[in-house]
C-alpha atoms as a PDB file:
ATOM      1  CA  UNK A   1     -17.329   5.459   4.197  1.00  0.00           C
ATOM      2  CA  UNK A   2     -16.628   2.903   1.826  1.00  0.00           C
ATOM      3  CA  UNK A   3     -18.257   2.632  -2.284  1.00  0.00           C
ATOM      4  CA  UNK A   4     -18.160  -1.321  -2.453  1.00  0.00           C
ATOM      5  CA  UNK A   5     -20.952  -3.022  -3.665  1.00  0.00           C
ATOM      6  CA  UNK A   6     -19.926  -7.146  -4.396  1.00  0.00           C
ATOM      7  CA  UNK A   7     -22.819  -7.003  -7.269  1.00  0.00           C
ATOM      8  CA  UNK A   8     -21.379  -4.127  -9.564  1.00  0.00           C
ATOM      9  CA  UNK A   9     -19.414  -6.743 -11.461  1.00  0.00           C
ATOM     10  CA  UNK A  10     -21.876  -9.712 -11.232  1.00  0.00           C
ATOM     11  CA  UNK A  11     -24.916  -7.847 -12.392  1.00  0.00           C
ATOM     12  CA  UNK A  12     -22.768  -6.320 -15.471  1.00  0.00           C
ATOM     13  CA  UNK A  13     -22.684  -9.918 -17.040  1.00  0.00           C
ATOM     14  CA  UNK A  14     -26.334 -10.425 -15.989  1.00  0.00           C
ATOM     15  CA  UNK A  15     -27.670  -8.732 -18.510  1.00  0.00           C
ATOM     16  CA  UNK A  16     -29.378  -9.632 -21.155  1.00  0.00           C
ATOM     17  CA  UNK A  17     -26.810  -9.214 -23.676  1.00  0.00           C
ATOM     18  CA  UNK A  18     -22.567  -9.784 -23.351  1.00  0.00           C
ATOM     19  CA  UNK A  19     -20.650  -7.699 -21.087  1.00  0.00           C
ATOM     20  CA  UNK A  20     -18.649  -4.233 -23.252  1.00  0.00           C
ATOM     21  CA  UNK A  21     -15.276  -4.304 -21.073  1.00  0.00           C
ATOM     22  CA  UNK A  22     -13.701  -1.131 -21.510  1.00  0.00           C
ATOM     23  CA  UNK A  23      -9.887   0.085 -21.499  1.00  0.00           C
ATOM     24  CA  UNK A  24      -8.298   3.169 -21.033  1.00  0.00           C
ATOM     25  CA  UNK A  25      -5.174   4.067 -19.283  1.00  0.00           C
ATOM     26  CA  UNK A  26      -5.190   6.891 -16.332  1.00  0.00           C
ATOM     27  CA  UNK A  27      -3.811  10.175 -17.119  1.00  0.00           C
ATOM     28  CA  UNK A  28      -3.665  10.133 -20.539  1.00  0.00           C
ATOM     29  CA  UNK A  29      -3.986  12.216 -22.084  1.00  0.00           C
ATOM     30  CA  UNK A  30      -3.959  14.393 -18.825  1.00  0.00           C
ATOM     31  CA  UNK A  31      -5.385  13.077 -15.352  1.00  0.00           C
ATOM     32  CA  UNK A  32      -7.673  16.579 -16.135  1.00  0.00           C
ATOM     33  CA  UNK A  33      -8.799  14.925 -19.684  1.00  0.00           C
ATOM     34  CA  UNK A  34      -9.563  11.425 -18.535  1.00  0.00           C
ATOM     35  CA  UNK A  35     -12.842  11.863 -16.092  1.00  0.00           C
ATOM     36  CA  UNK A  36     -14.363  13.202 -19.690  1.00  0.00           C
ATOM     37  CA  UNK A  37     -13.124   9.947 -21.337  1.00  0.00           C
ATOM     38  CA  UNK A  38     -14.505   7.545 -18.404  1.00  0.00           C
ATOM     39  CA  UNK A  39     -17.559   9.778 -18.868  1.00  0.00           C
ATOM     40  CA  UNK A  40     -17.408   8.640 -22.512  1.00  0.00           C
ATOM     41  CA  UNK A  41     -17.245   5.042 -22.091  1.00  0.00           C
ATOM     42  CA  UNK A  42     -20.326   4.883 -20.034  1.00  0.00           C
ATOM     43  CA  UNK A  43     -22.554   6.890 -22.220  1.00  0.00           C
ATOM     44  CA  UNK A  44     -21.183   4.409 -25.206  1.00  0.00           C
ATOM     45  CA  UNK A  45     -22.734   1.951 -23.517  1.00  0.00           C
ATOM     46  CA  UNK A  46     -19.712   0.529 -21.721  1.00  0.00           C
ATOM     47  CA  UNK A  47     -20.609  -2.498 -18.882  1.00  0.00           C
ATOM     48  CA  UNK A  48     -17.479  -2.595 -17.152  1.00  0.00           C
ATOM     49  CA  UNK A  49     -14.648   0.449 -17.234  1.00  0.00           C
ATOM     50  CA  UNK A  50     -10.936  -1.037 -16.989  1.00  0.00           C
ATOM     51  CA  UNK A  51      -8.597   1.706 -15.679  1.00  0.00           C
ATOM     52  CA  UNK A  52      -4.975   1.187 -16.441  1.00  0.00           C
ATOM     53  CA  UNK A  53      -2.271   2.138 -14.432  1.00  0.00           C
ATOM     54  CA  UNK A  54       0.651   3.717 -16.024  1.00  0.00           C
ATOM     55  CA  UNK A  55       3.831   1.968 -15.733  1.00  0.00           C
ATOM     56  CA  UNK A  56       7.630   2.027 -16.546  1.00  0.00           C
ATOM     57  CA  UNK A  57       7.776  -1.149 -18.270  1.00  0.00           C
ATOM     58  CA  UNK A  58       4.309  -2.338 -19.857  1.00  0.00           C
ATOM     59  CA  UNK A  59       5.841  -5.436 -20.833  1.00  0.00           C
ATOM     60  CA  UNK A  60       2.448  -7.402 -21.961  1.00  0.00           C
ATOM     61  CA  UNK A  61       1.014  -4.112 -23.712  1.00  0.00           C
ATOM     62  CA  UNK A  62       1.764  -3.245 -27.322  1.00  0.00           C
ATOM     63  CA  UNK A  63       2.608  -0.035 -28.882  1.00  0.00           C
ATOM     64  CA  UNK A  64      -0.602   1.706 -28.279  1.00  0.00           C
ATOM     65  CA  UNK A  65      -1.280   1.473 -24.682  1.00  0.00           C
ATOM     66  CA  UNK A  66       3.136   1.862 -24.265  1.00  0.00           C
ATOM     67  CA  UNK A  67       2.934   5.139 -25.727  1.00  0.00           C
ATOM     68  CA  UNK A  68      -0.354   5.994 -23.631  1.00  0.00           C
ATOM     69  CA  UNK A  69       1.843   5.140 -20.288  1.00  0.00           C
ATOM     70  CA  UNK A  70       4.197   7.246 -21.501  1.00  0.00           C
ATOM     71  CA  UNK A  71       2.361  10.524 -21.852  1.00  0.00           C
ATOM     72  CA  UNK A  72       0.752   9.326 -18.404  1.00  0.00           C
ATOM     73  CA  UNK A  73       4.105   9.355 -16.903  1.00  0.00           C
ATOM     74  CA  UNK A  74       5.256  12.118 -18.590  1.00  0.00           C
ATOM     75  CA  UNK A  75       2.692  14.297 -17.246  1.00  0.00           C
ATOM     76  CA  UNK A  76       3.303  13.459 -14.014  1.00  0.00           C
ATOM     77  CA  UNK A  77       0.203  10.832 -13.230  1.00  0.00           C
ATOM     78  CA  UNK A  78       0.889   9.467  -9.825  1.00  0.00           C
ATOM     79  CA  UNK A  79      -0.924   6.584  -8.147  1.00  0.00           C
ATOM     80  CA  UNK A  80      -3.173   8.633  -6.110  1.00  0.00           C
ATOM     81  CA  UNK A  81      -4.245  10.368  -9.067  1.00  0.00           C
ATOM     82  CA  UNK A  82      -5.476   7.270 -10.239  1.00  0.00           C
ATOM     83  CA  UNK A  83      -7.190   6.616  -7.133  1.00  0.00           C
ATOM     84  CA  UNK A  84      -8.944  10.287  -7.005  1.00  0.00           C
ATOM     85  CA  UNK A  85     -10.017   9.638 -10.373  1.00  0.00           C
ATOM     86  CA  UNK A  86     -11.395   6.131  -8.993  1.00  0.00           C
ATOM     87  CA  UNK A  87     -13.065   7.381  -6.118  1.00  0.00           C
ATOM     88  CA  UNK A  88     -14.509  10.820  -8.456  1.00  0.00           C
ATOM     89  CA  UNK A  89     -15.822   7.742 -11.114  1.00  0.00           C
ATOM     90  CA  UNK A  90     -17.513   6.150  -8.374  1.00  0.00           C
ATOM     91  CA  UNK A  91     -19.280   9.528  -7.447  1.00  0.00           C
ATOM     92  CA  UNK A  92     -20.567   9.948 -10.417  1.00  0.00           C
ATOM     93  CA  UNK A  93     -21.745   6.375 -12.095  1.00  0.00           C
ATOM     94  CA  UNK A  94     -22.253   4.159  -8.570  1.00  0.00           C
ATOM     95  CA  UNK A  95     -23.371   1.440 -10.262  1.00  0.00           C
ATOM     96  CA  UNK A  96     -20.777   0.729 -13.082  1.00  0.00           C
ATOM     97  CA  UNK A  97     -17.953  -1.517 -12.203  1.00  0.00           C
ATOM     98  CA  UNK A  98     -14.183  -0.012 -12.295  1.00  0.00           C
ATOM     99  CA  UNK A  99     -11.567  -2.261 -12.429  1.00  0.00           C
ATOM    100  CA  UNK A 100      -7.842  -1.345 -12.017  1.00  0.00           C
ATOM    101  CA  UNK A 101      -4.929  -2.965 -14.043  1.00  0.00           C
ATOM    102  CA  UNK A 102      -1.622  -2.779 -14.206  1.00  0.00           C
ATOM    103  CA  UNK A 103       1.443  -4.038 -13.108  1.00  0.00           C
ATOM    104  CA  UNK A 104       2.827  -5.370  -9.617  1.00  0.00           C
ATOM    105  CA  UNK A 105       4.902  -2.910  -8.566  1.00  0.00           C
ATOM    106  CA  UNK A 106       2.129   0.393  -8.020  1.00  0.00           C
ATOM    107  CA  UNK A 107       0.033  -2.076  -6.674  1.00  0.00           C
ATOM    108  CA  UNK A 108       2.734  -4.083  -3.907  1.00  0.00           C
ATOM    109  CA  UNK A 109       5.230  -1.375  -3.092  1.00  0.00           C
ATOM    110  CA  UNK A 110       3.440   0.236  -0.053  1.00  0.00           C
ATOM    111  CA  UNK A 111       1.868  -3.168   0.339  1.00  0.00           C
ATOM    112  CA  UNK A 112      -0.971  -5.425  -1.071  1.00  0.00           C
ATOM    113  CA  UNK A 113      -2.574  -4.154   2.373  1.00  0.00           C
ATOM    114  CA  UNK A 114      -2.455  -0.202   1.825  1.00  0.00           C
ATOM    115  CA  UNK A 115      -3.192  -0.892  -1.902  1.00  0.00           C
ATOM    116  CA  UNK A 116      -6.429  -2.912  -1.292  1.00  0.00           C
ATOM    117  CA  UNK A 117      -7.413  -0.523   1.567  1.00  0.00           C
ATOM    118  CA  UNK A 118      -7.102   2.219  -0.791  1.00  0.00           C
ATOM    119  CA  UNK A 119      -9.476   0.381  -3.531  1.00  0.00           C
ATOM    120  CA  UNK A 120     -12.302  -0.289  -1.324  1.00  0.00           C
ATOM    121  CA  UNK A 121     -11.748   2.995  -0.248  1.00  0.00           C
ATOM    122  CA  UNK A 122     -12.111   4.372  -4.069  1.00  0.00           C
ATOM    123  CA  UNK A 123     -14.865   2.144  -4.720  1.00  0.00           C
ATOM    124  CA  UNK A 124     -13.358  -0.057  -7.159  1.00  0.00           C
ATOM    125  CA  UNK A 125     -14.502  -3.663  -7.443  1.00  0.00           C
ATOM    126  CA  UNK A 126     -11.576  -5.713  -9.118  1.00  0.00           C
ATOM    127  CA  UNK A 127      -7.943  -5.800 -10.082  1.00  0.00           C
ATOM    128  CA  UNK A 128      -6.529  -7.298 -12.908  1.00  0.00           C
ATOM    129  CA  UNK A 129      -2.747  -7.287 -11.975  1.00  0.00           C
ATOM    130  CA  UNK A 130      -0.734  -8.744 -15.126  1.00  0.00           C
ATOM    131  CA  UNK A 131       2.554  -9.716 -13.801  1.00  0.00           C
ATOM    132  CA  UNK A 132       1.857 -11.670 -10.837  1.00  0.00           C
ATOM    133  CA  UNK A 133       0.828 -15.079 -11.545  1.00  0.00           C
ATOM    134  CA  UNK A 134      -0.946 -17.348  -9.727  1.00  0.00           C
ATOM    135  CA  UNK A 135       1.721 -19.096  -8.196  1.00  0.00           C
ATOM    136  CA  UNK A 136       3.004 -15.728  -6.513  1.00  0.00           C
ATOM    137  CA  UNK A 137      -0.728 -15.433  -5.502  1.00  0.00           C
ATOM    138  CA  UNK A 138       0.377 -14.348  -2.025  1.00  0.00           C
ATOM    139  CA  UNK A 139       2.095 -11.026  -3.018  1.00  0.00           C
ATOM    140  CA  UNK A 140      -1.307  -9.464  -3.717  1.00  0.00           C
ATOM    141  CA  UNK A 141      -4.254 -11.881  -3.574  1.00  0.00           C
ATOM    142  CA  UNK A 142      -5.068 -12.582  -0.122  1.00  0.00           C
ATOM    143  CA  UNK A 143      -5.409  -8.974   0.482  1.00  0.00           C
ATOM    144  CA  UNK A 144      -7.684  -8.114  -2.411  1.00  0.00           C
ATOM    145  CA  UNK A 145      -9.865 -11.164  -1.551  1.00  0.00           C
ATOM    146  CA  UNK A 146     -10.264  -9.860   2.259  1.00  0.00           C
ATOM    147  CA  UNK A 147     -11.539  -6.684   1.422  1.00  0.00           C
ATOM    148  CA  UNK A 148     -14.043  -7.648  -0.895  1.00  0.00           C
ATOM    149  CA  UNK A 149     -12.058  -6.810  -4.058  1.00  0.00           C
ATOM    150  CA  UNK A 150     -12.445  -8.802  -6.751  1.00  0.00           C
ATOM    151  CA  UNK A 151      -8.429 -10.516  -8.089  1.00  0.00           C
ATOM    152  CA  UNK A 152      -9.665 -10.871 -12.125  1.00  0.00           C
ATOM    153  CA  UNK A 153      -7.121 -13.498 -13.423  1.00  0.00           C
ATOM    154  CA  UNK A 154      -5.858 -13.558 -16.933  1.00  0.00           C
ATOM    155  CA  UNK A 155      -6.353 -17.192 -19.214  1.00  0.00           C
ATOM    156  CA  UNK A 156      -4.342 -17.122 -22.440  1.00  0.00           C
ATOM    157  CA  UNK A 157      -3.954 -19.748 -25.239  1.00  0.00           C
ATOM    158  CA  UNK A 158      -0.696 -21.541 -23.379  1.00  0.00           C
ATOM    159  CA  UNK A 159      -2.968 -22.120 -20.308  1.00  0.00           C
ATOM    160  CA  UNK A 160      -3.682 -25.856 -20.256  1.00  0.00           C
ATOM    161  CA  UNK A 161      -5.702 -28.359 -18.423  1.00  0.00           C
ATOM    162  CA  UNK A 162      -2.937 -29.061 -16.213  1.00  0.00           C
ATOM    163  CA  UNK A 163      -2.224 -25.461 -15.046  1.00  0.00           C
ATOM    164  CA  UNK A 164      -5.978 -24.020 -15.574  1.00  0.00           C
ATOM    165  CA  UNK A 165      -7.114 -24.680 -11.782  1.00  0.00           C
ATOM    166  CA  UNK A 166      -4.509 -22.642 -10.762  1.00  0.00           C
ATOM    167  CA  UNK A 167      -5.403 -19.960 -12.469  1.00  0.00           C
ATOM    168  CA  UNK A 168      -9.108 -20.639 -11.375  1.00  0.00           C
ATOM    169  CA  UNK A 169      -8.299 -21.043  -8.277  1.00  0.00           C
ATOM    170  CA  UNK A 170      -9.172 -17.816  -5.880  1.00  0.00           C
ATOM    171  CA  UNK A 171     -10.404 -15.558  -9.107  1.00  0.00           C
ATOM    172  CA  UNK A 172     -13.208 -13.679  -9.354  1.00  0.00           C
ATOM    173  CA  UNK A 173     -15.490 -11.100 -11.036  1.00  0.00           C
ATOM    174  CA  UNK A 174     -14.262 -12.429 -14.562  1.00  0.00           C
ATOM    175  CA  UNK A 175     -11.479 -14.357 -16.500  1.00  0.00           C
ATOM    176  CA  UNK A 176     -10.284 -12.441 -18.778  1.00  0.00           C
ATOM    177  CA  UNK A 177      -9.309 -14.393 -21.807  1.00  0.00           C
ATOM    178  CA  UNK A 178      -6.621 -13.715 -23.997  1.00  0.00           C
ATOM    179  CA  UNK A 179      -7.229 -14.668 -27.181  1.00  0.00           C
ATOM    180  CA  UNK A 180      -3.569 -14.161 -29.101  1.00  0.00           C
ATOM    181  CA  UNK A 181      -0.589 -15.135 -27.517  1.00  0.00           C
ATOM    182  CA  UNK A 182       1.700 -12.196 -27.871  1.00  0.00           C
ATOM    183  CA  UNK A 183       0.603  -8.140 -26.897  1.00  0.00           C
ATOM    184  CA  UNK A 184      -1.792  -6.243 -26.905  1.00  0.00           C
ATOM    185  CA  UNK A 185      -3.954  -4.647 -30.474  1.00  0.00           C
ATOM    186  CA  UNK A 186      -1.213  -6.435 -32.627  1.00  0.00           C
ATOM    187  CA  UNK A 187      -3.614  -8.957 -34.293  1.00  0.00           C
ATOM    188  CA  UNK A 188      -6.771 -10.645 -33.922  1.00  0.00           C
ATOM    189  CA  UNK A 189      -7.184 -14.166 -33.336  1.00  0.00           C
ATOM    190  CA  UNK A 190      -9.391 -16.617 -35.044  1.00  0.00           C
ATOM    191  CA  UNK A 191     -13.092 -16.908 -34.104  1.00  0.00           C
ATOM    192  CA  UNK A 192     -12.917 -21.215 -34.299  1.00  0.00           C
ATOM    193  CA  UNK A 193      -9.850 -20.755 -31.678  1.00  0.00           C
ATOM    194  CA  UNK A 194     -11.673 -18.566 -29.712  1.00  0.00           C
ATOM    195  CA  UNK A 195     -15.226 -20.163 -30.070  1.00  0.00           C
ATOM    196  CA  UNK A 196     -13.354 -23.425 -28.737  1.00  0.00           C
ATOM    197  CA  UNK A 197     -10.749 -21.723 -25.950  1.00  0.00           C
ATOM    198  CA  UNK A 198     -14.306 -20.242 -24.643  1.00  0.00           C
ATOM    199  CA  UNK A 199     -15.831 -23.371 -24.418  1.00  0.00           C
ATOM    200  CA  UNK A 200     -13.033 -24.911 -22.648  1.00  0.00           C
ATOM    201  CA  UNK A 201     -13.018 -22.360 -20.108  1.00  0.00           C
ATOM    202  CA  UNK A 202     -16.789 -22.068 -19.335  1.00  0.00           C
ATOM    203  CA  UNK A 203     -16.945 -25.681 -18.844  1.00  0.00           C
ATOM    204  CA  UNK A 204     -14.215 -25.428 -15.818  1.00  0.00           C
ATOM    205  CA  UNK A 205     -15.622 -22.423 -14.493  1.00  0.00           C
ATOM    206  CA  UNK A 206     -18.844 -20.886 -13.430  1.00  0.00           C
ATOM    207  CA  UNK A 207     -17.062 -17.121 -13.559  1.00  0.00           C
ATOM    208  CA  UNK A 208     -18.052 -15.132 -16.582  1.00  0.00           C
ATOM    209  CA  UNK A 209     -15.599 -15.276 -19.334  1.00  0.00           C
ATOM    210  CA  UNK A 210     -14.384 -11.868 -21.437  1.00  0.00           C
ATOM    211  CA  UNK A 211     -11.933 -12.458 -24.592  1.00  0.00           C
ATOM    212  CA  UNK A 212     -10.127  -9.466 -25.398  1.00  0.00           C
ATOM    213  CA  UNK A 213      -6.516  -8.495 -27.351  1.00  0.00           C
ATOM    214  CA  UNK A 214      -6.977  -7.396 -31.011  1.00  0.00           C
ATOM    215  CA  UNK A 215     -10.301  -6.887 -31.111  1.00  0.00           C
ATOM    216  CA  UNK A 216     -11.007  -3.555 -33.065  1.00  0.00           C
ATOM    217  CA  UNK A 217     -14.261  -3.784 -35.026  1.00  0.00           C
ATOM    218  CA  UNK A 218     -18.029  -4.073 -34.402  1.00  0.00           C
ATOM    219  CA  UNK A 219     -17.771  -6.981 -35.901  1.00  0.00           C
ATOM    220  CA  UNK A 220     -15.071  -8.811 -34.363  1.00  0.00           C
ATOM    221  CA  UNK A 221     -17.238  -7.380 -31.112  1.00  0.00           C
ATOM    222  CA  UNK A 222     -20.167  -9.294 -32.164  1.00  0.00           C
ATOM    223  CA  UNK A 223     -18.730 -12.674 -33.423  1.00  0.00           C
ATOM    224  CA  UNK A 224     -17.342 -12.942 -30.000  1.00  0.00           C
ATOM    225  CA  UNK A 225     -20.325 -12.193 -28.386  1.00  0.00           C
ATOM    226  CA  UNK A 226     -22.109 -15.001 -29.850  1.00  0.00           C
ATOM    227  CA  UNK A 227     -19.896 -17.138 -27.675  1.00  0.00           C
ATOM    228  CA  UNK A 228     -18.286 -14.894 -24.621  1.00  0.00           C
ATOM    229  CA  UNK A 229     -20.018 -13.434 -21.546  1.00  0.00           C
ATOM    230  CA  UNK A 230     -18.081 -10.443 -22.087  1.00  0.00           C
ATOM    231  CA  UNK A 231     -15.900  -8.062 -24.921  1.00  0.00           C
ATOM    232  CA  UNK A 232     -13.167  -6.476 -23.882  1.00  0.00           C
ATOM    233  CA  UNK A 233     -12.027  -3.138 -26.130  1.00  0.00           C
ATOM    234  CA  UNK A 234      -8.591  -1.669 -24.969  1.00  0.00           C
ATOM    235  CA  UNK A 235      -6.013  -0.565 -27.821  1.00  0.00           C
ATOM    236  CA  UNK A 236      -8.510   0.674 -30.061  1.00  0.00           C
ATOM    237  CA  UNK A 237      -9.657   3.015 -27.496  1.00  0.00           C
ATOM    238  CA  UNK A 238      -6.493   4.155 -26.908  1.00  0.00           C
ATOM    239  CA  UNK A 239      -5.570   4.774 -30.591  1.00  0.00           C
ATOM    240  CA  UNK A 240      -8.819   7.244 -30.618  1.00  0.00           C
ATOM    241  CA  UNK A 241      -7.256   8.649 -27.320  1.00  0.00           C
ATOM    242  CA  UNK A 242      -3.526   9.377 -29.074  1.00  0.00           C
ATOM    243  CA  UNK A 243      -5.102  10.912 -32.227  1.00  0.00           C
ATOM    244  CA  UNK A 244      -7.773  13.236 -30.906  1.00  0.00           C
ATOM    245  CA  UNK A 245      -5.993  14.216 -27.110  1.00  0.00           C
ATOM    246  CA  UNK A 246      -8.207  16.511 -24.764  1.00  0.00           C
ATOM    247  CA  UNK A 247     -11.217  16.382 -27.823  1.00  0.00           C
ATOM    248  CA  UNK A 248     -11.040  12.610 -27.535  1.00  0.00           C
ATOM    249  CA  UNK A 249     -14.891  11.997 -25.495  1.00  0.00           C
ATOM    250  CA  UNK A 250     -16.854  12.433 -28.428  1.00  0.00           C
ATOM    251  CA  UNK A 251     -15.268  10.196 -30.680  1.00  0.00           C
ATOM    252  CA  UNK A 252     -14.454   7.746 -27.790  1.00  0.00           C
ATOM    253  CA  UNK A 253     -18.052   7.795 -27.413  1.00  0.00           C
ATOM    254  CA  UNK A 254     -19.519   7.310 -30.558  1.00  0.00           C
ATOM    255  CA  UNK A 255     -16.718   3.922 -31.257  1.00  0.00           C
ATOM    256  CA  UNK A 256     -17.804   2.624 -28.201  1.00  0.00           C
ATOM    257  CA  UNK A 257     -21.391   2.926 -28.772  1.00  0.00           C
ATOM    258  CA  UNK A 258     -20.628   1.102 -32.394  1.00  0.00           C
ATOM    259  CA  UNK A 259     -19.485  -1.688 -30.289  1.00  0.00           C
ATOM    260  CA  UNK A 260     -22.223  -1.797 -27.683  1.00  0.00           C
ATOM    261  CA  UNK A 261     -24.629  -1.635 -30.631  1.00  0.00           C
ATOM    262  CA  UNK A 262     -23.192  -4.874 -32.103  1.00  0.00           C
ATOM    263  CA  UNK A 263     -22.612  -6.693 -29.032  1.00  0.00           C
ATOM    264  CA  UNK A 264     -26.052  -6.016 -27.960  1.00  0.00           C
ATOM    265  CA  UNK A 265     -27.488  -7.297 -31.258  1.00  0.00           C
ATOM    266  CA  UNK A 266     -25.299 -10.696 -31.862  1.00  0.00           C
ATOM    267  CA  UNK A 267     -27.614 -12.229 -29.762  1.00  0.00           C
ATOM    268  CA  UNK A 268     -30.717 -11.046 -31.412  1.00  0.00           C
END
């Protein structure tokens, strides 16, 4: 028995109001703590849950969601933790799209195969996989797209017209847009730059488009919804996560909700 369903992602930016893309990583700060935290994000008013999974060498995160893969490791989070957690998500909320990301080298080493098996499997409808880029599409994408699974690619200031169809080309579910060059929650970029970066990619694409990196505030949430099909909230999250540990759903809950709030009200 598999938990895909190809219209989890597509009918959470069919709403009436932006996508709220949500980030936390796996296991931290336990794998026991984090089903309460996913629990969080979807009563906040979350539209799509991002699941990150802990790795060595986070090498486009910033110091937030490094330290969060750290306790993850340290406590021992394995990959099919991260995939019981998946498939126990998907139990609980069957309509509200999961989407693991990460790095390569979880997702390739027993093969892009076994690791897109194992999503369907878990119910999880995309990957966003950060260190394989589209050239190297092979290593991962192929397999992902047979089974249904959603490859979400990532766009970034540096991606021009010239290399954009590439990037386009065999993504899914979303483009995830990010809006500073540099890593993650470090700073915010400017709405013109991302009011015109948005425009740029919505007229090459029909896929919805998220912006995320830096954004912290209900407002930030909301200018960006005036122009974006979807929000994406990760190192703030996380921050909340770090300072409040296995008592962190409550307050996760009520910052997300700010957000949702806002989001749902820039279009008013």
């Amino acid at each position: 028995m598999t938990h895909l369903d190809p219209k989890r992602l597509s009918c959470a930016f069919a709403k009436p109001h932006p996508a709220l893309v949500t980030f936390v990583t796996a296991g931290d700060p336990s794998v026991a703590a984090t089903p309460a935290i996913l629990d969080a994000l979807v009563a906040g008013g979350a539209d799509v849950i991002e699941l990150g999974m802990p790795f060595t060498d986070p090498m486009a995160d910033g110091p937030a969601i490094q330290a969060a893969n750290i306790r993850s490791l340290d406590g021992g989070t394995k990959t099919a933790d991260i995939l019981r957690l998946a498939s126990d998500f998907r139990a609980r909320h069957p309509d509200v799209p999961l989407v693991l990301m990460g790095y390569a080298n979880p997702m390739t080493i027993r093969g892009p195969e076994w690791f897109a098996a194992e999503c369907v499997k878990a119910g999880v409808d995309g990957v966003i996989c950060v260190d394989i880029p589209p050239e190297e599409d092979a290593e991962l994408g192929p397999a992902l797209r047979d089974a249904g699974i959603s490859l979400i690619r990532l766009a970034t200031p540096t991606t021009d017209v010239a290399r954009l169809p590439a990037v386009l080309d065999g993504s899914s579910g979303f483009l995830y847009y990010v809006s500073v060059a540099g890593i993650t929650g470090m700073q915010q970029a400017a709405q013109a730059s991302i009011e015109d970066a948005v425009a740029r990619l919505k007229a090459a694409t029909d896929i919805p488009v998220a912006v995320g990196f830096g954004v912290r505030t209900p407002e930030q949430a909301a200018a960006i919804a005036k122009v974006a099909d979807g929000v994406v909230v990760g190192s703030a999250i996380v921050e909340i996560i770090a300072e409040h540990g296995r008592e962190a759903a409550g307050p996760v809950r009520e910052y997300v909700a700010s957000l949702a709030t806002a989001i749902k009200a820039s279009r008013g």
